[in-house]
PDB file of N, CA and C in Angstrom:
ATOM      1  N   UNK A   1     -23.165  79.977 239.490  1.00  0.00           N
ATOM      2  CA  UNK A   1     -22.144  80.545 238.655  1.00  0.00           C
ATOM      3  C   UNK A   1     -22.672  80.605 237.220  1.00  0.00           C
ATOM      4  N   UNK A   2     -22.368  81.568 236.610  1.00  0.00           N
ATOM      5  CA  UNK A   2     -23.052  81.895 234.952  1.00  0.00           C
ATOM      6  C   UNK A   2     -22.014  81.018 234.607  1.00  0.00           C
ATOM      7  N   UNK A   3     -22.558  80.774 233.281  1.00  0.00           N
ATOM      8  CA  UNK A   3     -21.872  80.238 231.743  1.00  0.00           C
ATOM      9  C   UNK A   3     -21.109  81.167 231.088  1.00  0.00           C
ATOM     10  N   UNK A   4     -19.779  80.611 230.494  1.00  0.00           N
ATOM     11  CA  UNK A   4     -19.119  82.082 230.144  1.00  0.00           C
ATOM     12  C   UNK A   4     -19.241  81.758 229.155  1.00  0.00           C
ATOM     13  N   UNK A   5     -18.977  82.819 228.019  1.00  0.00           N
ATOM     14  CA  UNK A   5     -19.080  82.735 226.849  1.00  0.00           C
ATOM     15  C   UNK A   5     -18.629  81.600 225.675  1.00  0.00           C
ATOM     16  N   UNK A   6     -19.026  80.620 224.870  1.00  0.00           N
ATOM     17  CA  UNK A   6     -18.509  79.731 223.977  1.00  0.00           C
ATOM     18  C   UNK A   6     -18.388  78.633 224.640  1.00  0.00           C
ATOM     19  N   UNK A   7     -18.854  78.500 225.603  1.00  0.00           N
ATOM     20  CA  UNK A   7     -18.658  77.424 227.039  1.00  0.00           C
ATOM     21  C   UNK A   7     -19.251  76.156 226.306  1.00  0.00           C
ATOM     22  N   UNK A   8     -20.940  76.195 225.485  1.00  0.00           N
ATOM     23  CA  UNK A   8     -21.217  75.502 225.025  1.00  0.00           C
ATOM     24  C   UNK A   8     -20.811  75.012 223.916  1.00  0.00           C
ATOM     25  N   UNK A   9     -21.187  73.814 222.925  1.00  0.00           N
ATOM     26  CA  UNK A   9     -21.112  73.423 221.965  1.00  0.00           C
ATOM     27  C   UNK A   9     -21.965  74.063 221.286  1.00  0.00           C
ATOM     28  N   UNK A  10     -21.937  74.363 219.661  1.00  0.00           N
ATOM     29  CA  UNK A  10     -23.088  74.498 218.851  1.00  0.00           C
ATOM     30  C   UNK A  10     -23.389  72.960 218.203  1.00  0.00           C
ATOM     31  N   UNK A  11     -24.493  72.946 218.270  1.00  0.00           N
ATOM     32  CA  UNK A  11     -25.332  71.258 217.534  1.00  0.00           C
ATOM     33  C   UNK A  11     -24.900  71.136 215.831  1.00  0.00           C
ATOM     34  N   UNK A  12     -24.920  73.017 215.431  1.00  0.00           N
ATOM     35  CA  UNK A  12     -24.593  73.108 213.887  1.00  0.00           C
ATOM     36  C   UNK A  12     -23.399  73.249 213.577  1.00  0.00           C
ATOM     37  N   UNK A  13     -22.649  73.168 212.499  1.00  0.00           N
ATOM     38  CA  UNK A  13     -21.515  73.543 212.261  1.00  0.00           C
ATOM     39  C   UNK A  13     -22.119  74.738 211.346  1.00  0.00           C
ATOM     40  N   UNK A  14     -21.173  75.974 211.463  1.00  0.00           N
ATOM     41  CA  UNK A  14     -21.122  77.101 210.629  1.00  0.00           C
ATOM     42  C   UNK A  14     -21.879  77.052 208.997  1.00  0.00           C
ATOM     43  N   UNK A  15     -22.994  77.781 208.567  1.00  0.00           N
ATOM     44  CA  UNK A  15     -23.077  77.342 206.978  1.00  0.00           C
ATOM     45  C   UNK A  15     -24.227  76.036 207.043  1.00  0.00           C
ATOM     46  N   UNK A  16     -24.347  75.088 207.981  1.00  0.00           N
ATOM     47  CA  UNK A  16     -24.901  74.408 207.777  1.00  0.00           C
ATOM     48  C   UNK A  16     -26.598  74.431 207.084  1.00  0.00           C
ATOM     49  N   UNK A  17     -27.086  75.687 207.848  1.00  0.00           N
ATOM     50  CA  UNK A  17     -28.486  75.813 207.408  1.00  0.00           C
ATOM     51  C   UNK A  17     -28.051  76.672 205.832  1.00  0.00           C
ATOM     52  N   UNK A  18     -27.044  77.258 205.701  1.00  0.00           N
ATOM     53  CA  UNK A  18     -27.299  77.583 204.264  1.00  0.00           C
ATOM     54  C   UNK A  18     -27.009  77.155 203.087  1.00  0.00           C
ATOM     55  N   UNK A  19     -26.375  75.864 203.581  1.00  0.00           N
ATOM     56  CA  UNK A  19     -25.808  74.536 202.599  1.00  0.00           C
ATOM     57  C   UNK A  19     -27.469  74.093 202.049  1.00  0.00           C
ATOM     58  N   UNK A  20     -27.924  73.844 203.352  1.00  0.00           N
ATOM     59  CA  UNK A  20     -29.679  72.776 203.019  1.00  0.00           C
ATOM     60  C   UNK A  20     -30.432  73.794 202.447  1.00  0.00           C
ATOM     61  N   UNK A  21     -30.476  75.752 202.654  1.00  0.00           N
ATOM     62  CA  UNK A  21     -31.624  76.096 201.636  1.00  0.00           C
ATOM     63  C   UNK A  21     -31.227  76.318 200.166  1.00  0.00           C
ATOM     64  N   UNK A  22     -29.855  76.105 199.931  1.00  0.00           N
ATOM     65  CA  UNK A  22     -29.116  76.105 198.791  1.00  0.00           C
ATOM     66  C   UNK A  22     -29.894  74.232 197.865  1.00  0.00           C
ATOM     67  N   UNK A  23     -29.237  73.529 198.716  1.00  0.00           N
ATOM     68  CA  UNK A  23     -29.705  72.671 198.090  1.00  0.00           C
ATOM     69  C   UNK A  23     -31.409  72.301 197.888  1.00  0.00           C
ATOM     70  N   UNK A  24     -32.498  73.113 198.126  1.00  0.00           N
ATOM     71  CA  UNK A  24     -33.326  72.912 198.185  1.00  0.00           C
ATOM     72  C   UNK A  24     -34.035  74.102 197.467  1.00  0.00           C
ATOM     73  N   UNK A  25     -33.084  74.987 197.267  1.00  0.00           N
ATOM     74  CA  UNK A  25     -33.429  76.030 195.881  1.00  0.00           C
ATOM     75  C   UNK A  25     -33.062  74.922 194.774  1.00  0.00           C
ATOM     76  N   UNK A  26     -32.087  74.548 194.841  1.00  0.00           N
ATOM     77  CA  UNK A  26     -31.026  73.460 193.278  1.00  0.00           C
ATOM     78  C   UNK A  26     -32.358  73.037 193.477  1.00  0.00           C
ATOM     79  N   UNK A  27     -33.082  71.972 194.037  1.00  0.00           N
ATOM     80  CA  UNK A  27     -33.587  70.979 193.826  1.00  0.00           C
ATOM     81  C   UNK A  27     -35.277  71.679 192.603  1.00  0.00           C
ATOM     82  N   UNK A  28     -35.491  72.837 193.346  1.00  0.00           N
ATOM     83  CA  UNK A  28     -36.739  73.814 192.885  1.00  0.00           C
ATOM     84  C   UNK A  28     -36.807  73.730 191.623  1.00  0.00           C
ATOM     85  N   UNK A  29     -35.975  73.940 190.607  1.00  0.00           N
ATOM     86  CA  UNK A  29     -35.330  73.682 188.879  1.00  0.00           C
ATOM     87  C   UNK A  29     -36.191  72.650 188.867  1.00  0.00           C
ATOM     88  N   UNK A  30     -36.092  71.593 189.020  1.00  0.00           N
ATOM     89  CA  UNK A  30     -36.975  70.181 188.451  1.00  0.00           C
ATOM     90  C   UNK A  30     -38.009  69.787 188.666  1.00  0.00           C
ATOM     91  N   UNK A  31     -39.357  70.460 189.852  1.00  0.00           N
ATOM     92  CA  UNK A  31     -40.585  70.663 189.894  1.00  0.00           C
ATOM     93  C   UNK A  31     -41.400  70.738 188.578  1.00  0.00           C
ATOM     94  N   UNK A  32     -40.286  71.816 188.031  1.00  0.00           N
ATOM     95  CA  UNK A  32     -41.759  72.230 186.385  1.00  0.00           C
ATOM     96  C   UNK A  32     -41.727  71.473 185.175  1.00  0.00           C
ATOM     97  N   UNK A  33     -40.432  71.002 184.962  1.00  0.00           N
ATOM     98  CA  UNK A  33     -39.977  70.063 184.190  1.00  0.00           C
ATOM     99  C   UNK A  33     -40.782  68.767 184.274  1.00  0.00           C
ATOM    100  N   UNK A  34     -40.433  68.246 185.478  1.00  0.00           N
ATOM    101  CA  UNK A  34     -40.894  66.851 185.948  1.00  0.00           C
ATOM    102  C   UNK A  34     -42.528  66.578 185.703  1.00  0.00           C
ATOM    103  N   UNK A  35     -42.990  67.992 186.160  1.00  0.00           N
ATOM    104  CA  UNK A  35     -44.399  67.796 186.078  1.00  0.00           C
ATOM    105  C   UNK A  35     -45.226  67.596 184.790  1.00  0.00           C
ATOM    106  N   UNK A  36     -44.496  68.686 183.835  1.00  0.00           N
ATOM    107  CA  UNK A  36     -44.440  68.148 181.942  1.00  0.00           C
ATOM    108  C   UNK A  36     -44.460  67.239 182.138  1.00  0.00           C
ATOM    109  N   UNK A  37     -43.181  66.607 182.170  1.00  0.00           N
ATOM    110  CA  UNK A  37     -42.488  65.418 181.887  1.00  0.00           C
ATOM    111  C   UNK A  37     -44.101  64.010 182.083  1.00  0.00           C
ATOM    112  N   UNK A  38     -44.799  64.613 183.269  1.00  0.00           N
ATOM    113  CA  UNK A  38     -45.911  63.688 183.510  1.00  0.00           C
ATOM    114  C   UNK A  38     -46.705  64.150 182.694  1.00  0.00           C
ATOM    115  N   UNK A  39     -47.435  64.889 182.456  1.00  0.00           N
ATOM    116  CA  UNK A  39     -48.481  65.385 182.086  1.00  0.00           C
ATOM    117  C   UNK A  39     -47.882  65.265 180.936  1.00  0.00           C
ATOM    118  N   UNK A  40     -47.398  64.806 179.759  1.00  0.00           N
ATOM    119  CA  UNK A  40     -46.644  64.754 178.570  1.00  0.00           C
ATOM    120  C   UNK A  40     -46.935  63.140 178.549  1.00  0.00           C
ATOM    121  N   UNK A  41     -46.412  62.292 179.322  1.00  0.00           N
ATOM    122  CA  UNK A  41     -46.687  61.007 179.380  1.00  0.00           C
ATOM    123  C   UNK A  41     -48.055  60.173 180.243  1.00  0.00           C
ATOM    124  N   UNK A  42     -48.421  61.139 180.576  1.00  0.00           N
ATOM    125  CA  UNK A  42     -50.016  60.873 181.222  1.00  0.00           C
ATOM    126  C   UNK A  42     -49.237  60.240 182.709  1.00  0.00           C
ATOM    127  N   UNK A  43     -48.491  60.744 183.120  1.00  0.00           N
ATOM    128  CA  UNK A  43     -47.913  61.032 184.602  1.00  0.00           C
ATOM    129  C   UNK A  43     -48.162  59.485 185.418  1.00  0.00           C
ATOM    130  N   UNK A  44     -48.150  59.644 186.577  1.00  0.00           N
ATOM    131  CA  UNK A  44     -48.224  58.516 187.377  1.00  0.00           C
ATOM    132  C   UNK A  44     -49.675  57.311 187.068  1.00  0.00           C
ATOM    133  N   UNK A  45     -50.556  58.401 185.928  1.00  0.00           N
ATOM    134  CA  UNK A  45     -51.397  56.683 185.813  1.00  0.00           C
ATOM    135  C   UNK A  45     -51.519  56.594 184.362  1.00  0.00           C
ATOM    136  N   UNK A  46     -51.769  55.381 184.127  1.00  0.00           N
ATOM    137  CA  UNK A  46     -51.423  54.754 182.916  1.00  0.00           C
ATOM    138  C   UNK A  46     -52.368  54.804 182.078  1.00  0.00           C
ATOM    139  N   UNK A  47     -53.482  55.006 182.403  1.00  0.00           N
ATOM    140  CA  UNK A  47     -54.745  55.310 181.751  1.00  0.00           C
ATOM    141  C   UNK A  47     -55.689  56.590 181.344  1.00  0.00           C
ATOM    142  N   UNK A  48     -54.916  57.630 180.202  1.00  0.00           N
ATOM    143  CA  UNK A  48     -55.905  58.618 180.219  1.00  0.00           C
ATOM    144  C   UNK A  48     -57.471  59.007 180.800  1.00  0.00           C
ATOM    145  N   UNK A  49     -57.672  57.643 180.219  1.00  0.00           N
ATOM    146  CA  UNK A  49     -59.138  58.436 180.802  1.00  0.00           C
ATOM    147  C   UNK A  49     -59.672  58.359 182.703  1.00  0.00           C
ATOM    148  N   UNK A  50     -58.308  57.930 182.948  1.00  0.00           N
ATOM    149  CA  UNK A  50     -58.516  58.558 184.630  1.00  0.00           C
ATOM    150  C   UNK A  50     -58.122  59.419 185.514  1.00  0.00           C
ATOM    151  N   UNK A  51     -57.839  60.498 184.180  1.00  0.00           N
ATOM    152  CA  UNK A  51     -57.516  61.997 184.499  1.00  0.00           C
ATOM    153  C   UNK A  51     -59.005  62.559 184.157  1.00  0.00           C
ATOM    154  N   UNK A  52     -59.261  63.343 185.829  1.00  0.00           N
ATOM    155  CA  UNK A  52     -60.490  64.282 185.639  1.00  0.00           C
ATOM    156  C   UNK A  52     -60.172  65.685 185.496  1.00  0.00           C
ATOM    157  N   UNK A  53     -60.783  66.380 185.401  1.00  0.00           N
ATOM    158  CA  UNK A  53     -60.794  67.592 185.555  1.00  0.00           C
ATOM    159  C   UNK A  53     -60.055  68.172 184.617  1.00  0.00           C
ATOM    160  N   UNK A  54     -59.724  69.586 184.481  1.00  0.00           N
ATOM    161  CA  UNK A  54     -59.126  70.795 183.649  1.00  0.00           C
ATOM    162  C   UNK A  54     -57.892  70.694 183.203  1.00  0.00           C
ATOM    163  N   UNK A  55     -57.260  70.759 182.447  1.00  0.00           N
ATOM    164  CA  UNK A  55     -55.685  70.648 181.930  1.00  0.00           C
ATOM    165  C   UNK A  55     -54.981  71.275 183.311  1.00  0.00           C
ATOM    166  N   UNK A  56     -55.317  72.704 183.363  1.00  0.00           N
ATOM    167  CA  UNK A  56     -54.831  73.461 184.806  1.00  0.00           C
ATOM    168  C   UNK A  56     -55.133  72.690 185.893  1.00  0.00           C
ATOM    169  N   UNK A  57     -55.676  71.965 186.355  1.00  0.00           N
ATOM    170  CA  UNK A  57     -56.274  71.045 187.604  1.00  0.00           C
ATOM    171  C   UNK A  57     -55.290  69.811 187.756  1.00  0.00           C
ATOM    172  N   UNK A  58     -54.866  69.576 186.717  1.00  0.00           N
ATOM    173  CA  UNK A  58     -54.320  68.288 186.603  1.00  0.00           C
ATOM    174  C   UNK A  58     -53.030  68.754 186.717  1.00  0.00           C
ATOM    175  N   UNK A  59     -52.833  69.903 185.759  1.00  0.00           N
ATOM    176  CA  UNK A  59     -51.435  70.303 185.842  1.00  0.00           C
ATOM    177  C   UNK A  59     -50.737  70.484 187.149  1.00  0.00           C
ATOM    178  N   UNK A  60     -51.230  71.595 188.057  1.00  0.00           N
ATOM    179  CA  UNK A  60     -51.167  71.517 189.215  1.00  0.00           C
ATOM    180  C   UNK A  60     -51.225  70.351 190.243  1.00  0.00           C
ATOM    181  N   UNK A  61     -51.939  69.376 190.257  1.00  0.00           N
ATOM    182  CA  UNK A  61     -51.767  68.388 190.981  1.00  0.00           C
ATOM    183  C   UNK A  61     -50.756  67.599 190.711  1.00  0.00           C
ATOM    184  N   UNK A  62     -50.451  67.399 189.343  1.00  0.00           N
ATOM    185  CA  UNK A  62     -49.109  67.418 188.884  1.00  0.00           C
ATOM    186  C   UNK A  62     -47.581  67.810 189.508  1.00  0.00           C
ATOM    187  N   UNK A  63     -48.026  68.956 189.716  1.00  0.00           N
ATOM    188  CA  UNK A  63     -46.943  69.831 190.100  1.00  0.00           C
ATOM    189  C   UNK A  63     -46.677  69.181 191.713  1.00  0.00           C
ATOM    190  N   UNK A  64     -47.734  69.249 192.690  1.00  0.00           N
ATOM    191  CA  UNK A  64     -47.773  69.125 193.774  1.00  0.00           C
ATOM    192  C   UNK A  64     -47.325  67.347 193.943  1.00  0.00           C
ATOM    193  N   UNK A  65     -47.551  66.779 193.011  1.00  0.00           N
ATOM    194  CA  UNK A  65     -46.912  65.505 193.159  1.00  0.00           C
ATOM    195  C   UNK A  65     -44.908  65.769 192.579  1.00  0.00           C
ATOM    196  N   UNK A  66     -45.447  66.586 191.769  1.00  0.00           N
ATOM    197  CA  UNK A  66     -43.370  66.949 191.428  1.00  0.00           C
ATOM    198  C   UNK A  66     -42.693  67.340 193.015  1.00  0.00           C
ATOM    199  N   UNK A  67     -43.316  68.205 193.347  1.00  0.00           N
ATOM    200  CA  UNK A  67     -42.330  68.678 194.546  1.00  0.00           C
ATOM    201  C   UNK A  67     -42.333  67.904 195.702  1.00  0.00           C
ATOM    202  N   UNK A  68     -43.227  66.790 195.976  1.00  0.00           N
ATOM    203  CA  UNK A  68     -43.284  65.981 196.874  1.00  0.00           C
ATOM    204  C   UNK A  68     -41.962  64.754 196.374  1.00  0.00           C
ATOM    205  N   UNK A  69     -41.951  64.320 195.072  1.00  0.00           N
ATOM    206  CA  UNK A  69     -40.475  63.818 194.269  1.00  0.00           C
ATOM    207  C   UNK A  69     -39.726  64.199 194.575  1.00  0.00           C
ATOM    208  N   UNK A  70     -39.260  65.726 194.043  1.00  0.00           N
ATOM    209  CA  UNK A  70     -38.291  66.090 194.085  1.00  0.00           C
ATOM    210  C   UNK A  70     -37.773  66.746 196.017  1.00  0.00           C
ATOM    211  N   UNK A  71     -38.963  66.728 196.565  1.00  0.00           N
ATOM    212  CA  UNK A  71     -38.206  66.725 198.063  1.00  0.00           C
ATOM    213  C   UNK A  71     -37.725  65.729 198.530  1.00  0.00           C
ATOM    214  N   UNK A  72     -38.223  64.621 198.277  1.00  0.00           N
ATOM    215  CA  UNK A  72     -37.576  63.287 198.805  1.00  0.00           C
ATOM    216  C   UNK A  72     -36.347  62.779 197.869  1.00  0.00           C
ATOM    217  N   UNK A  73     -35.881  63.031 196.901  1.00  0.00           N
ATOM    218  CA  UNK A  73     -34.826  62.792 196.001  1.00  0.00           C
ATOM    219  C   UNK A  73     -33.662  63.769 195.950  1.00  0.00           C
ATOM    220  N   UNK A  74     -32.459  62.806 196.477  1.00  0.00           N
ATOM    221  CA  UNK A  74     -31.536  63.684 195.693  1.00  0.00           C
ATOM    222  C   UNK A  74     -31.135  63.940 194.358  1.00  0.00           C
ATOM    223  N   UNK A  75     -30.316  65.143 194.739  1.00  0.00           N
ATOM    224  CA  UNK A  75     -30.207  66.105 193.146  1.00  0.00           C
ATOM    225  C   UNK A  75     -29.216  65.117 192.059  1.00  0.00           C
ATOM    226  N   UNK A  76     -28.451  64.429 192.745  1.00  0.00           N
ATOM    227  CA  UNK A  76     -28.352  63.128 191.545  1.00  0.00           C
ATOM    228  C   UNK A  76     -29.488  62.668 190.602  1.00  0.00           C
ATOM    229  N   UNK A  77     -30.210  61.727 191.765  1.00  0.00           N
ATOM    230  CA  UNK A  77     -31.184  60.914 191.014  1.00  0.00           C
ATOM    231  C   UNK A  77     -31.699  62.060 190.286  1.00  0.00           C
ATOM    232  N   UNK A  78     -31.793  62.775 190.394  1.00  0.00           N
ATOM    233  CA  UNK A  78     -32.876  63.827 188.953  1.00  0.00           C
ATOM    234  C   UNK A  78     -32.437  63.905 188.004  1.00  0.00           C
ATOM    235  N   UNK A  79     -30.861  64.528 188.044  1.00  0.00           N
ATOM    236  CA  UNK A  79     -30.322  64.424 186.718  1.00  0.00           C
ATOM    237  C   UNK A  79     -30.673  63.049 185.876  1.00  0.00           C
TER     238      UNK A  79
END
């Protein structure tokens, strides 16, 4: 015998996936900031001179450490 229509459950509720890429655009805003914010204070290490490479090199790795932050954090803690 077939399955009739709506027979099943959905796992999602309605909106759900466009709640999470919403909040994960919001979160996108504080990547470029944050990454200043390091590279302004000599970022996660404490010692200038154990930054190598290019302002752009650093900046970017920078960055790639911001969005790894800001994916694991909610949009509270940022503010």
């Amino acid at each position: 015998m077939g399955k009739t229509r709506g027979s099943a459950a959905s796992p999602r509720q309605p909106g759900d996936g466009m709640r999470k890429e919403k909040e994960d655009e919001d979160k996108k805003r504080f990547v470029e900031p944050l990454a200043r914010l390091m590279m302004d204070t000599k970022g996660p290490r404490k010692e200038a001179d154990e930054w190598t490479g290019t302002d752009e090199e650093i900046m970017n790795a920078l960055r790639r450490t911001s969005e790894r932050v800001v994916a694991e954090t909610d949009i509270p803690t940022l503010y």
